[in-house]
C-alpha atoms as a PDB file:
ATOM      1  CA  UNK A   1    -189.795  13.466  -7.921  1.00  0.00           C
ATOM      2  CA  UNK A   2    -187.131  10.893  -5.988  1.00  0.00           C
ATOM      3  CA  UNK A   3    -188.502   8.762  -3.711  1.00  0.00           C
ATOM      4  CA  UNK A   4    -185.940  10.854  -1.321  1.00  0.00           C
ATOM      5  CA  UNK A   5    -187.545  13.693  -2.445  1.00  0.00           C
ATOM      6  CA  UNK A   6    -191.574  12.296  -2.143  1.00  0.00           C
ATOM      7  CA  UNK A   7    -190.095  10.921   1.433  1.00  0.00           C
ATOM      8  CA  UNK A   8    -189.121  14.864   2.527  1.00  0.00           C
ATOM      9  CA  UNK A   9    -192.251  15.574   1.105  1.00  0.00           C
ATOM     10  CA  UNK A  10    -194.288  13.417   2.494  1.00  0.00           C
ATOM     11  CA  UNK A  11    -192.765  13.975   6.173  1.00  0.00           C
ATOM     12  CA  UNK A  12    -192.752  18.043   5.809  1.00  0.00           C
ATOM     13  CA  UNK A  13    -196.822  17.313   5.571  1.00  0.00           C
ATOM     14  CA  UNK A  14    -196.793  15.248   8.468  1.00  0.00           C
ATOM     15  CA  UNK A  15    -195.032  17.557  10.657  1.00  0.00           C
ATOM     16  CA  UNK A  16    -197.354  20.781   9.578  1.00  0.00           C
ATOM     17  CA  UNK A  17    -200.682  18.010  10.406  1.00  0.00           C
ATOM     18  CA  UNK A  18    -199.169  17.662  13.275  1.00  0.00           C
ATOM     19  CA  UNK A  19    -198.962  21.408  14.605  1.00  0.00           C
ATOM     20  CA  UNK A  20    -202.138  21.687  13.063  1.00  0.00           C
ATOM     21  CA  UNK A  21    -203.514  19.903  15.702  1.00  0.00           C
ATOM     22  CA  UNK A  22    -201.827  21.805  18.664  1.00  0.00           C
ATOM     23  CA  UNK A  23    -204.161  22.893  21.119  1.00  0.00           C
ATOM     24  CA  UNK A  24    -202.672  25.711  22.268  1.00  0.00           C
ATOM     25  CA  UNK A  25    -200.192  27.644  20.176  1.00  0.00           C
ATOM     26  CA  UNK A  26    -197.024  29.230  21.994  1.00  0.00           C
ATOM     27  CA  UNK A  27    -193.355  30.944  21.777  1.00  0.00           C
ATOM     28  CA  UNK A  28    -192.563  27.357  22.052  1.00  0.00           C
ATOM     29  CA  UNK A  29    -194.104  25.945  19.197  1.00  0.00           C
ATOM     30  CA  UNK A  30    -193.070  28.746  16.820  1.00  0.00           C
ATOM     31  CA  UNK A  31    -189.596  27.978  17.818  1.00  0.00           C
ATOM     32  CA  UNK A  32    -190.471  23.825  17.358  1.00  0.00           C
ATOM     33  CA  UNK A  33    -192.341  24.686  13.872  1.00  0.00           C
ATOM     34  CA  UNK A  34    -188.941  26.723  12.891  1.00  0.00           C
ATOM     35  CA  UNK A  35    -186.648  23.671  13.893  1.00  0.00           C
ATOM     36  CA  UNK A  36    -188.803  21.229  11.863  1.00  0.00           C
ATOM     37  CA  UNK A  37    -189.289  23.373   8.810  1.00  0.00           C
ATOM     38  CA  UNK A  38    -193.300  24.039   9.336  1.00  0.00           C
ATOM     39  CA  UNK A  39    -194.205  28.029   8.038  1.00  0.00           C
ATOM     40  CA  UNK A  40    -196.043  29.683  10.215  1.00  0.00           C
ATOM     41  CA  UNK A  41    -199.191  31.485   9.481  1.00  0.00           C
ATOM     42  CA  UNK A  42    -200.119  34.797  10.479  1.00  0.00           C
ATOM     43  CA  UNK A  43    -202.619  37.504  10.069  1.00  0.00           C
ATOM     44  CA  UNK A  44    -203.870  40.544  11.968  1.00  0.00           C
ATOM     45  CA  UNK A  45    -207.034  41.103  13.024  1.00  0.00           C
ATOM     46  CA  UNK A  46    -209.054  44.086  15.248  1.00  0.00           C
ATOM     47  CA  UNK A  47    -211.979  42.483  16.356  1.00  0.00           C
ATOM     48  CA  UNK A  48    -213.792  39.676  17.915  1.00  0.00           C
ATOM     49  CA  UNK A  49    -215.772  37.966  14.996  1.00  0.00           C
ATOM     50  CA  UNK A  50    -212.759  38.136  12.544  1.00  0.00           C
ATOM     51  CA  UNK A  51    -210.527  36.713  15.248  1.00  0.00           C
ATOM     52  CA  UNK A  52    -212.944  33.456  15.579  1.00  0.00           C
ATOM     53  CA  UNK A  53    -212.542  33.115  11.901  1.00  0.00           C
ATOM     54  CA  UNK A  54    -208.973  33.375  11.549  1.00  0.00           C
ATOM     55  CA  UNK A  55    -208.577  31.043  14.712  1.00  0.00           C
ATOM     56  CA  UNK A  56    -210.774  28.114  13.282  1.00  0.00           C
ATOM     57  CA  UNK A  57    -208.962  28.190  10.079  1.00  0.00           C
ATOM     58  CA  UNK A  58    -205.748  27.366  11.709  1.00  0.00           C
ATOM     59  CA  UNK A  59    -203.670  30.960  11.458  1.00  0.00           C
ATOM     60  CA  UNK A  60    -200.982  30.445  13.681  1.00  0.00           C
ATOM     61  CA  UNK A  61    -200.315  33.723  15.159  1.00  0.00           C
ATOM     62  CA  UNK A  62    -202.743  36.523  15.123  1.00  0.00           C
ATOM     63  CA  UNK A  63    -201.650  39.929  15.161  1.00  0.00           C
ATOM     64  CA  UNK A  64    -203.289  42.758  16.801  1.00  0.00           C
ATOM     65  CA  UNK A  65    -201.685  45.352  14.675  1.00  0.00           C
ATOM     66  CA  UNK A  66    -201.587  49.190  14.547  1.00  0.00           C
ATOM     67  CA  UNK A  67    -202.841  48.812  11.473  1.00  0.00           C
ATOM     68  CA  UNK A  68    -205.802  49.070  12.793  1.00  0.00           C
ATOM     69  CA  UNK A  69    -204.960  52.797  12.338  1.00  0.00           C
ATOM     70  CA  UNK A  70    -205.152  52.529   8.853  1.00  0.00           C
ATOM     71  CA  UNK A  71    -207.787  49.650   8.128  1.00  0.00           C
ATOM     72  CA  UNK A  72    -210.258  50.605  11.035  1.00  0.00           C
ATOM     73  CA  UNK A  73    -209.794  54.165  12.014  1.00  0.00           C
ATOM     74  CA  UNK A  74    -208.952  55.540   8.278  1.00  0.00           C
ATOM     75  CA  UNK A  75    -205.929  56.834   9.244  1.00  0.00           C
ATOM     76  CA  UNK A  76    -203.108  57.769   6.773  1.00  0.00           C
ATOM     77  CA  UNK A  77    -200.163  56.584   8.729  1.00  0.00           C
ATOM     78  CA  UNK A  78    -200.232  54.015  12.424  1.00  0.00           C
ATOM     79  CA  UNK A  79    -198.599  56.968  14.052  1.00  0.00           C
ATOM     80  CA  UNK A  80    -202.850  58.061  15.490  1.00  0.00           C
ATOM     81  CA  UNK A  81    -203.744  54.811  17.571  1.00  0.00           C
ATOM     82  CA  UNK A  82    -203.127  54.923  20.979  1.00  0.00           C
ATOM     83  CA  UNK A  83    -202.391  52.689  23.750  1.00  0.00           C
ATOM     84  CA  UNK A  84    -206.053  52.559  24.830  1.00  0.00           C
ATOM     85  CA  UNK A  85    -207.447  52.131  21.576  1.00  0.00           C
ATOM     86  CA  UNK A  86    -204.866  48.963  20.972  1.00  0.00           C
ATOM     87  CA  UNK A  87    -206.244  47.259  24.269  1.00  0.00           C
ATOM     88  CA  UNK A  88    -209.357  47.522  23.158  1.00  0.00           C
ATOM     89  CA  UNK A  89    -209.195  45.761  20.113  1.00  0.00           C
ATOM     90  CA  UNK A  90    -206.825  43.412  21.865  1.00  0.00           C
ATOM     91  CA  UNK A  91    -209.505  42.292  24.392  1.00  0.00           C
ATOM     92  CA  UNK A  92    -211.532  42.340  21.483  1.00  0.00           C
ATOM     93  CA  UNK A  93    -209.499  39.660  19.819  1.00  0.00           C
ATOM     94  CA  UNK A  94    -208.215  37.869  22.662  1.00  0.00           C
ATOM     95  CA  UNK A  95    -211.675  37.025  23.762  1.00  0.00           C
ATOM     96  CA  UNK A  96    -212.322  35.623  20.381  1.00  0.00           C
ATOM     97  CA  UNK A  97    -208.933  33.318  20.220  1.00  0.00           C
ATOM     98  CA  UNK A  98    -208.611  29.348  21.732  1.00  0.00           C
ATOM     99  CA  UNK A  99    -205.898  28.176  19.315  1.00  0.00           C
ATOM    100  CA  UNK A 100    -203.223  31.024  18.088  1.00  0.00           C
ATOM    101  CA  UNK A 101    -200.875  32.794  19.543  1.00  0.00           C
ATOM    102  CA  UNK A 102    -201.996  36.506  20.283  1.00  0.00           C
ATOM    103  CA  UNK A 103    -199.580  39.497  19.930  1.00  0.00           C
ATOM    104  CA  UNK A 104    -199.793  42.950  20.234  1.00  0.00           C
ATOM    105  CA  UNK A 105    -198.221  45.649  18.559  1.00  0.00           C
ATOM    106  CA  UNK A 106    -196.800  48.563  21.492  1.00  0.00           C
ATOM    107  CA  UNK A 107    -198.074  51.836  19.399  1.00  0.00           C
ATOM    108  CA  UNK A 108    -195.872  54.741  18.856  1.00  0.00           C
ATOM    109  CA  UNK A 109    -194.848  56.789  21.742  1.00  0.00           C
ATOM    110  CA  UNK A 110    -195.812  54.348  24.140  1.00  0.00           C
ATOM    111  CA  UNK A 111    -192.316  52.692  24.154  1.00  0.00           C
ATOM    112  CA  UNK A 112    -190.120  54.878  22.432  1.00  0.00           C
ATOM    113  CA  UNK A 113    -189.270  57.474  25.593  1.00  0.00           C
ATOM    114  CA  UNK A 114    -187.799  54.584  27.921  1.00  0.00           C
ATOM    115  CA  UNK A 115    -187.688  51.260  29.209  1.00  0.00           C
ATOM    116  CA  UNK A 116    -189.957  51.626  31.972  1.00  0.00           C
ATOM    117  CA  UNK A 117    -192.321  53.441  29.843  1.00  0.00           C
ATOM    118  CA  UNK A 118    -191.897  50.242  27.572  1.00  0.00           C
ATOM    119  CA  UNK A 119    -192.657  48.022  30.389  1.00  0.00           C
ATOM    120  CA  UNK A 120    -195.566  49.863  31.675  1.00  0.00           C
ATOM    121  CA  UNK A 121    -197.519  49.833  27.999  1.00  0.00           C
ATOM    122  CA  UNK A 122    -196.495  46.178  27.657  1.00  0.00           C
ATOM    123  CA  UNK A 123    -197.760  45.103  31.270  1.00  0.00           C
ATOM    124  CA  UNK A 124    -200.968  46.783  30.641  1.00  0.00           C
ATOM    125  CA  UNK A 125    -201.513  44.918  27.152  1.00  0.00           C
ATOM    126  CA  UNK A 126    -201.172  41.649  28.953  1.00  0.00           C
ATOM    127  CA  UNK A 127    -203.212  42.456  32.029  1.00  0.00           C
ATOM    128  CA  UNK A 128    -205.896  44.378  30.314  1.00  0.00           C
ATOM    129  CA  UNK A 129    -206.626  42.873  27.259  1.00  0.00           C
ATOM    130  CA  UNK A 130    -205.146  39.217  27.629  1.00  0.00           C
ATOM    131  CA  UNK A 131    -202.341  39.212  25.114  1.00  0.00           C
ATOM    132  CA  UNK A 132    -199.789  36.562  24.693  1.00  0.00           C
ATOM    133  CA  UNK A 133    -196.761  38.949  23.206  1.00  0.00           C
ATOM    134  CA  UNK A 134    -195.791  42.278  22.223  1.00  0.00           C
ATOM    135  CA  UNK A 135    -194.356  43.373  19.284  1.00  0.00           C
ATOM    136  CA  UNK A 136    -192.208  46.687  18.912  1.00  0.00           C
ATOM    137  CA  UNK A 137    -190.119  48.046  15.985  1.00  0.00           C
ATOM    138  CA  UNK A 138    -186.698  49.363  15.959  1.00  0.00           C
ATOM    139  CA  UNK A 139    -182.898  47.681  16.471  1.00  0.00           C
ATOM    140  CA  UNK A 140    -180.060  48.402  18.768  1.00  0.00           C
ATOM    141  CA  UNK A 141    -182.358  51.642  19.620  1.00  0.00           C
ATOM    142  CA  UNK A 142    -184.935  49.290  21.508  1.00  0.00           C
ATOM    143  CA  UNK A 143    -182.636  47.236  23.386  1.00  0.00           C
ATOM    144  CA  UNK A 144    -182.781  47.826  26.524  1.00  0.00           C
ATOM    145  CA  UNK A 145    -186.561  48.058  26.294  1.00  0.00           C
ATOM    146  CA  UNK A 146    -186.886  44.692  24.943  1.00  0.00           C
ATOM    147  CA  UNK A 147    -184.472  43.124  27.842  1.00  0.00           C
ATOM    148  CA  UNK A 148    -186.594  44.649  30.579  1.00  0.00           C
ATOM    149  CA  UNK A 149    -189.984  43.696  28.779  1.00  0.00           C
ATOM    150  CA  UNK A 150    -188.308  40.159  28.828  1.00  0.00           C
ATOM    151  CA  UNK A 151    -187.023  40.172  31.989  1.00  0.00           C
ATOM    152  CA  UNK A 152    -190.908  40.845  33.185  1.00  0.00           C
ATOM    153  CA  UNK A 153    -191.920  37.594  31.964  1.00  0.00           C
ATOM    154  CA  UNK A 154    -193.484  39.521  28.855  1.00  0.00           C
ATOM    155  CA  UNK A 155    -192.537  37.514  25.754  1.00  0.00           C
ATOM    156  CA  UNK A 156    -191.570  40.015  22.954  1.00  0.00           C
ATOM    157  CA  UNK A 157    -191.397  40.041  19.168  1.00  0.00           C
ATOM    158  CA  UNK A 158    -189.233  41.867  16.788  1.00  0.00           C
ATOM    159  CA  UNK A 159    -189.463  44.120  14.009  1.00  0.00           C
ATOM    160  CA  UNK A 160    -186.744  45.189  11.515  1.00  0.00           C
ATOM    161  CA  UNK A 161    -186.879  46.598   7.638  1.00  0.00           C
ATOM    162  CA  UNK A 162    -189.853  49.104   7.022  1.00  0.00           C
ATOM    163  CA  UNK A 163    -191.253  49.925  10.344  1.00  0.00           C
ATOM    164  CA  UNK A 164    -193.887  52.126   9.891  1.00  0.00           C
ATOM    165  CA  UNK A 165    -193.974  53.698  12.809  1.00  0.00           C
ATOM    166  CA  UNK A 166    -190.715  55.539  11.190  1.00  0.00           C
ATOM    167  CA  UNK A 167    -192.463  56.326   7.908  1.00  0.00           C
ATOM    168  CA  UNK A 168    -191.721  60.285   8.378  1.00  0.00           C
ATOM    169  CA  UNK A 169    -188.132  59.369   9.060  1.00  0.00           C
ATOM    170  CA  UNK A 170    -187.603  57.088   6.028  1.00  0.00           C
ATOM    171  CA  UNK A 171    -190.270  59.509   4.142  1.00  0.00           C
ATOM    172  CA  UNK A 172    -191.630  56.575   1.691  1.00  0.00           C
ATOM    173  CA  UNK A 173    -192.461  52.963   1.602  1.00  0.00           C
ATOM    174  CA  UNK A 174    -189.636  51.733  -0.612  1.00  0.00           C
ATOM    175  CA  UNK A 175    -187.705  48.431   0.015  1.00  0.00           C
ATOM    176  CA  UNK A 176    -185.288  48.581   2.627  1.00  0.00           C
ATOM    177  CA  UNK A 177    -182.015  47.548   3.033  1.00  0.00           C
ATOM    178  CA  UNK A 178    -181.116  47.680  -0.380  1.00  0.00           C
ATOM    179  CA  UNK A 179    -177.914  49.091  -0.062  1.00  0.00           C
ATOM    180  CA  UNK A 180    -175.142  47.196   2.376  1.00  0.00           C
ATOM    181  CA  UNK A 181    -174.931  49.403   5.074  1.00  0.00           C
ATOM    182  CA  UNK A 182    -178.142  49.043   5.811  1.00  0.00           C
ATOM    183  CA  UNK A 183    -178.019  45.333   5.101  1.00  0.00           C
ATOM    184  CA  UNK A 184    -175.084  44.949   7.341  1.00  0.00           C
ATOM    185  CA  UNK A 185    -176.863  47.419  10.188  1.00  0.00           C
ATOM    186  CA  UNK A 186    -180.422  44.759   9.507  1.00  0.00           C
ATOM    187  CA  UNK A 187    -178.056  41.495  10.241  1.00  0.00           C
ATOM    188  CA  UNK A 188    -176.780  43.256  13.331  1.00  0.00           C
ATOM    189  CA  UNK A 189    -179.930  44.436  14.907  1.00  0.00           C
ATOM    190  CA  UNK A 190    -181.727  41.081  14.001  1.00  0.00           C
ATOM    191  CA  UNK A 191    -178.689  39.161  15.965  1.00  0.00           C
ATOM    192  CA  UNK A 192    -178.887  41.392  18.709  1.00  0.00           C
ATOM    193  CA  UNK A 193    -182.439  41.652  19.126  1.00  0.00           C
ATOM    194  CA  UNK A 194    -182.684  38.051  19.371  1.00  0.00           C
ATOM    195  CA  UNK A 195    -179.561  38.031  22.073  1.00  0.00           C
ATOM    196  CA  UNK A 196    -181.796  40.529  23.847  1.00  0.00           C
ATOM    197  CA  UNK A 197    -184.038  37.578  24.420  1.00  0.00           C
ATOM    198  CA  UNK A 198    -186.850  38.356  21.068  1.00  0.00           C
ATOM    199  CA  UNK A 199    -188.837  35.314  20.597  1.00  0.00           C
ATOM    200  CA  UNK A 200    -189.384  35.398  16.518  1.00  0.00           C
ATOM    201  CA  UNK A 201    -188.879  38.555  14.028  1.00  0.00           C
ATOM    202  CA  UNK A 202    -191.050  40.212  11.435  1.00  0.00           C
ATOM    203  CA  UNK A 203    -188.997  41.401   8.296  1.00  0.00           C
ATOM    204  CA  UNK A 204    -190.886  43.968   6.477  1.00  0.00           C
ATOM    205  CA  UNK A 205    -190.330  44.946   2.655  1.00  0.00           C
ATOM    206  CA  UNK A 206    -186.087  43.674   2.274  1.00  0.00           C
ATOM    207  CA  UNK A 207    -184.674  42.211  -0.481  1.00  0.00           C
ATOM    208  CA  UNK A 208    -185.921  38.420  -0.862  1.00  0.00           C
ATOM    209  CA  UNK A 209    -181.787  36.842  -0.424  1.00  0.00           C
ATOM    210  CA  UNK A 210    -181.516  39.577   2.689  1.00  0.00           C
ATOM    211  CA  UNK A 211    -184.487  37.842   3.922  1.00  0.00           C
ATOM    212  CA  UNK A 212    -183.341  34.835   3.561  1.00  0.00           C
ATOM    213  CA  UNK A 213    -179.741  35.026   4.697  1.00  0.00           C
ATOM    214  CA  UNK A 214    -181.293  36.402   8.264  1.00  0.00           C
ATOM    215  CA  UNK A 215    -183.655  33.630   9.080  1.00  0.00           C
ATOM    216  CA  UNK A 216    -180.781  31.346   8.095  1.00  0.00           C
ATOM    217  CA  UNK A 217    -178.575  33.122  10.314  1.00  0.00           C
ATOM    218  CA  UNK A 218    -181.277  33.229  13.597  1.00  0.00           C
ATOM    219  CA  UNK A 219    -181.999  30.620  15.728  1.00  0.00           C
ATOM    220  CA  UNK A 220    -185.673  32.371  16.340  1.00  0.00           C
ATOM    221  CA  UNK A 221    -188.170  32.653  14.012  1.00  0.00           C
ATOM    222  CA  UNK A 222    -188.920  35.320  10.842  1.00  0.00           C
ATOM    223  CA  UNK A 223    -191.876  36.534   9.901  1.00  0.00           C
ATOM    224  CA  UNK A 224    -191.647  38.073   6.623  1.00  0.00           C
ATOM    225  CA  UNK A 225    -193.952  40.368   4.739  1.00  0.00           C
ATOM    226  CA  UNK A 226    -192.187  41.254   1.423  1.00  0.00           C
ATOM    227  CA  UNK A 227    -189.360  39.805   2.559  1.00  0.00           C
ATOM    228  CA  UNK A 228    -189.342  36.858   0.397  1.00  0.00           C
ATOM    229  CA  UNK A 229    -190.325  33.288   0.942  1.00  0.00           C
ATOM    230  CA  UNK A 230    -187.513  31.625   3.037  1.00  0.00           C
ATOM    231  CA  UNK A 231    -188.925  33.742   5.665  1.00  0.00           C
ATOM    232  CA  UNK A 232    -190.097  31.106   8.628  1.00  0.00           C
ATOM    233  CA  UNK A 233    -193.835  32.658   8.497  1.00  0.00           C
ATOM    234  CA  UNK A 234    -195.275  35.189   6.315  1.00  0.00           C
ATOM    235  CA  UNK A 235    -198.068  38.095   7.934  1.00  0.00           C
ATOM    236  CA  UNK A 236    -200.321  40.023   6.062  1.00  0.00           C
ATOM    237  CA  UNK A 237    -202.635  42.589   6.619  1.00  0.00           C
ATOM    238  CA  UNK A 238    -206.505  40.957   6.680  1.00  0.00           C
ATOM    239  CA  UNK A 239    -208.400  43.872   5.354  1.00  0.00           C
ATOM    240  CA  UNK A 240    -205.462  43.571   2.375  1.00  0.00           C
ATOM    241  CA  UNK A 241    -205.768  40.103   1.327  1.00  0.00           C
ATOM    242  CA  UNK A 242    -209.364  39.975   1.971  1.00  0.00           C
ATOM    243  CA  UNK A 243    -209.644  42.891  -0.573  1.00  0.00           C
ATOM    244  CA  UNK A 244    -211.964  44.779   1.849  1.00  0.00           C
ATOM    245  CA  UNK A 245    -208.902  47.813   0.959  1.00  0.00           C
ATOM    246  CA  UNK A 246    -208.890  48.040  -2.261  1.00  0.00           C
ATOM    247  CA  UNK A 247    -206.354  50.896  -2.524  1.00  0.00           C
ATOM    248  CA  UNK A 248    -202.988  48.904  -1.139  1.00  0.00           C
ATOM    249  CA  UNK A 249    -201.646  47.333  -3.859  1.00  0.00           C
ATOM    250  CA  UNK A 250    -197.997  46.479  -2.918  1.00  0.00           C
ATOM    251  CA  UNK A 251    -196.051  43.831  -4.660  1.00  0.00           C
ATOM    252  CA  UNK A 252    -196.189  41.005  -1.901  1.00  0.00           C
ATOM    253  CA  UNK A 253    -199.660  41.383  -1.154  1.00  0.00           C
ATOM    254  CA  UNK A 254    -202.092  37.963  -2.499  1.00  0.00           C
ATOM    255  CA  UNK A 255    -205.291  38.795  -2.367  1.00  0.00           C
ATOM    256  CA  UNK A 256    -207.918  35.526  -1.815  1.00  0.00           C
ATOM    257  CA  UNK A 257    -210.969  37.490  -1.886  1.00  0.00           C
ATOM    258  CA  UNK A 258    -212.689  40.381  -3.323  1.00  0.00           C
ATOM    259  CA  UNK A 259    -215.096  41.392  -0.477  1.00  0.00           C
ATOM    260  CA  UNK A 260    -215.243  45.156  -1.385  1.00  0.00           C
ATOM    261  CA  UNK A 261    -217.375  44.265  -4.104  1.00  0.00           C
ATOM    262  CA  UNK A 262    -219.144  41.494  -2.774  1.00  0.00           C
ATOM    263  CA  UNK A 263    -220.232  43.428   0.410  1.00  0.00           C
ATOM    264  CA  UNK A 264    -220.818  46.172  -1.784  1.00  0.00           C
ATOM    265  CA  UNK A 265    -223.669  44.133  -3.766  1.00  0.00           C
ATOM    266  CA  UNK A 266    -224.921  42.470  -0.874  1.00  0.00           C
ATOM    267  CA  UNK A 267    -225.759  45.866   0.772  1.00  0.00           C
ATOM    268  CA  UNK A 268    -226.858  47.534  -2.700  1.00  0.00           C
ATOM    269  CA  UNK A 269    -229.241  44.273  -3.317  1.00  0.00           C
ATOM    270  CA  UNK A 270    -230.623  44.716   0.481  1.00  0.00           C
ATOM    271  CA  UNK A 271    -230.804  48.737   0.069  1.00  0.00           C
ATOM    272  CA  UNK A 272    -233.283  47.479  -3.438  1.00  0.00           C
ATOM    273  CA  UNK A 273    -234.891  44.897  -1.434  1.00  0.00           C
ATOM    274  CA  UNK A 274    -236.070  47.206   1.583  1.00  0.00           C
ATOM    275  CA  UNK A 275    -237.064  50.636  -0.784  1.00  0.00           C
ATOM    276  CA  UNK A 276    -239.176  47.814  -2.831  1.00  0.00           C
ATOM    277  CA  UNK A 277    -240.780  46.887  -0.108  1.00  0.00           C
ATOM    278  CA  UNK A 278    -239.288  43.137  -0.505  1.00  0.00           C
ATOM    279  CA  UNK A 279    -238.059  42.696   2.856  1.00  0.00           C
ATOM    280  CA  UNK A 280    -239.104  41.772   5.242  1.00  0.00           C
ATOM    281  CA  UNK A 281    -241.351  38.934   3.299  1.00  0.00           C
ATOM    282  CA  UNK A 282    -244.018  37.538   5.209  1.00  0.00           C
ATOM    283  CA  UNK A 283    -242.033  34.576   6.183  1.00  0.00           C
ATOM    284  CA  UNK A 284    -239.474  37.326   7.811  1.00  0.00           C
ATOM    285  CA  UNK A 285    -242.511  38.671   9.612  1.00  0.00           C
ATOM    286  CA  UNK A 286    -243.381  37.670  13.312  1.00  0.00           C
END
C-alpha cells in the first residue's frame, strides 16, 4: 500500500470513529456520512429487546420493516401487516432506540389510494409510535405522496428495484432492472424521488454497476440490499443474517450467526433438564 493510499486509509477510519460516536443519529448525518465516504449500517428489527441490541452495537439506521410479516407473523408475502400492527412494533422499537435513526415502513394499502391517505398513515407512525422516517416503495407513481409527506415535516425514504409490496405484479423475486428500460425507468424514478425531497434510497436486488451508477448519480444516500457494494449503506433482514430463518437463502444475504440451531439446543437441553428433574437445582430454589 502507498503511503497515499495508507493516508486515505487511515483518514476513511477516522471519519467512520468519528460518526461512531454521534449521539444522536439523523437525515443529517446520513447525508454527512455519504459526503465523507462512511457506509452506513442498517438492519430491521420488530421489537424492543432486539432494538437495544442493534442500537448498542452501533447500526446506524434501524428499520421497522414489513417484514415483520414474514419473520414475525409467518406470513408468505408483506402484503398481511397492517397499519396498526406496524405501530406497534414501531413503539416497540422506538422505545428501545437512543442512538439510530428509526424508520418505518408505510404497509400496503395504507399509502397507495392517495396522498392524504399517505399523509394520514405517516402522521400516525410518528405520533403514535415515535418514528423518525417513513419509508414507502414505488417511483413516479408515489410522487405526489412523498411531496406532501415532506411538506408535513415527515422525513421520507425511498424504495426502488424489488419492492415487495408488488411481488404479485412482478410475480417472482428475480433481479430487477436487468434489462434497460427498466434501468433507464430505475435512474429516473431514483432522480425524481430524490427531487421530490427523499432523504436516502434503498435499492433492492439490481444489477451491482446499476447500483452503483445511481448512488453515483444522487446527491442522497443508497441503501442497497443486493444491489452491490458501492451502495452508500447496505440493510438486511435480522432474522436473515442472524440465521433465526433458515429458509431465505438469497445470494446477498451474509449470515453471522446460526441461532436456529443454537436456540434450538438451548431449549432441547432445558426441555432434558426439566423432564429429568435437573432444574430447578437447589441453588435455583428459594
Amino acid at each position: 500500500m502507498t503511503s497515499e493510499a495508507t493516508a486515505t486509509h487511515i483518514a476513511a477510519q477516522k471519519a467512520a470513529e468519528d460518526f461512531r460516536r454521534v449521539k444522536k443519529v439523523t437525515t443529517h448525518t446520513l447525508q454527512e456520512m455519504k459526503q465523507a465516504r462512511v457506509k452506513i449500517a442498517m438492519l430491521t428489527a420488530y421489537d424492543f429487546s432486539l432494538a437495544r441490541i442493534l442500537d448498542d452495537a452501533g447500526v446506524d439506521v434501524i428499520l421497522v420493516g414489513d417484514s415483520a410479516s414474514n419473520v414475525m407473523a409467518g406470513h408468505e408475502t408483506t402484503l398481511p401487516i397492517t397499519l396498526d400492527q406496524m405501530v406497534y412494533h414501531a413503539a416497540s422499537v422506538v422505545r428501545a432506540v437512543r442512538r439510530a435513526l428509526v424508520v418505518v415502513d408505510l404497509p400496503f394499502g395504507s399509502y397507495q389510494g392517495n396522498s392524504k391517505e399517505a399523509l394520514n398513515s405517516a402522521i400516525r407512525i410518528m405520533k403514535e409510535a415515535g418514528a423518525h422516517a417513513v419509508k414507502l416503495e414505488g417511483g413516479r407513481e408515489v410522487k405526489e405522496s412523498v411531496e406532501r409527506i415532506v411538506a408535513a415535516g415527515v422525513p421520507v425514504m425511498g424504495h426502488l428495484g424489488l419492492t415487495p409490496q408488488s411481488i404479485y405484479k412482478f410475480g417472482t423475486y428475480v433481479v430487477r432492472a436487468t434489462d434497460p428500460a427498466e434501468a433507464n425507468r430505475l435512474r429516473e424514478d431514483a432522480l425524481l424521488l430524490e427531487q421530490s425531497g427523499c432523504f436516502a434510497l434503498v435499492l433492492e436486488k439490481i444489477p451491482a454497476a446499476l447500483g452503483a451508477e445511481v448512488s453515483s448519480l444522487l446527491k442522497i444516500p443508497t441503501i442497497g440490499i443486493g444491489a452491490g457494494a458501492a451502495c452508500d449503506g447496505q440493510v438486511l433482514v435480522l432474522h436473515d443474517m442472524l440465521g433465526i430463518n433458515q429458509e431465505f437463502k438469497p445470494r446477498f444475504l451474509r449470515r453471522y450467526l446460526n441461532l436456529y440451531d443454537s436456540i434450538k439446543d438451548a431449549v432441547h437441553r432445558y426441555c432434558d433438564d426439566v423432564k429429568q428433574g435437573s432444574f430447578p437445582a437447589p441453588h435455583e430454589q428459594y
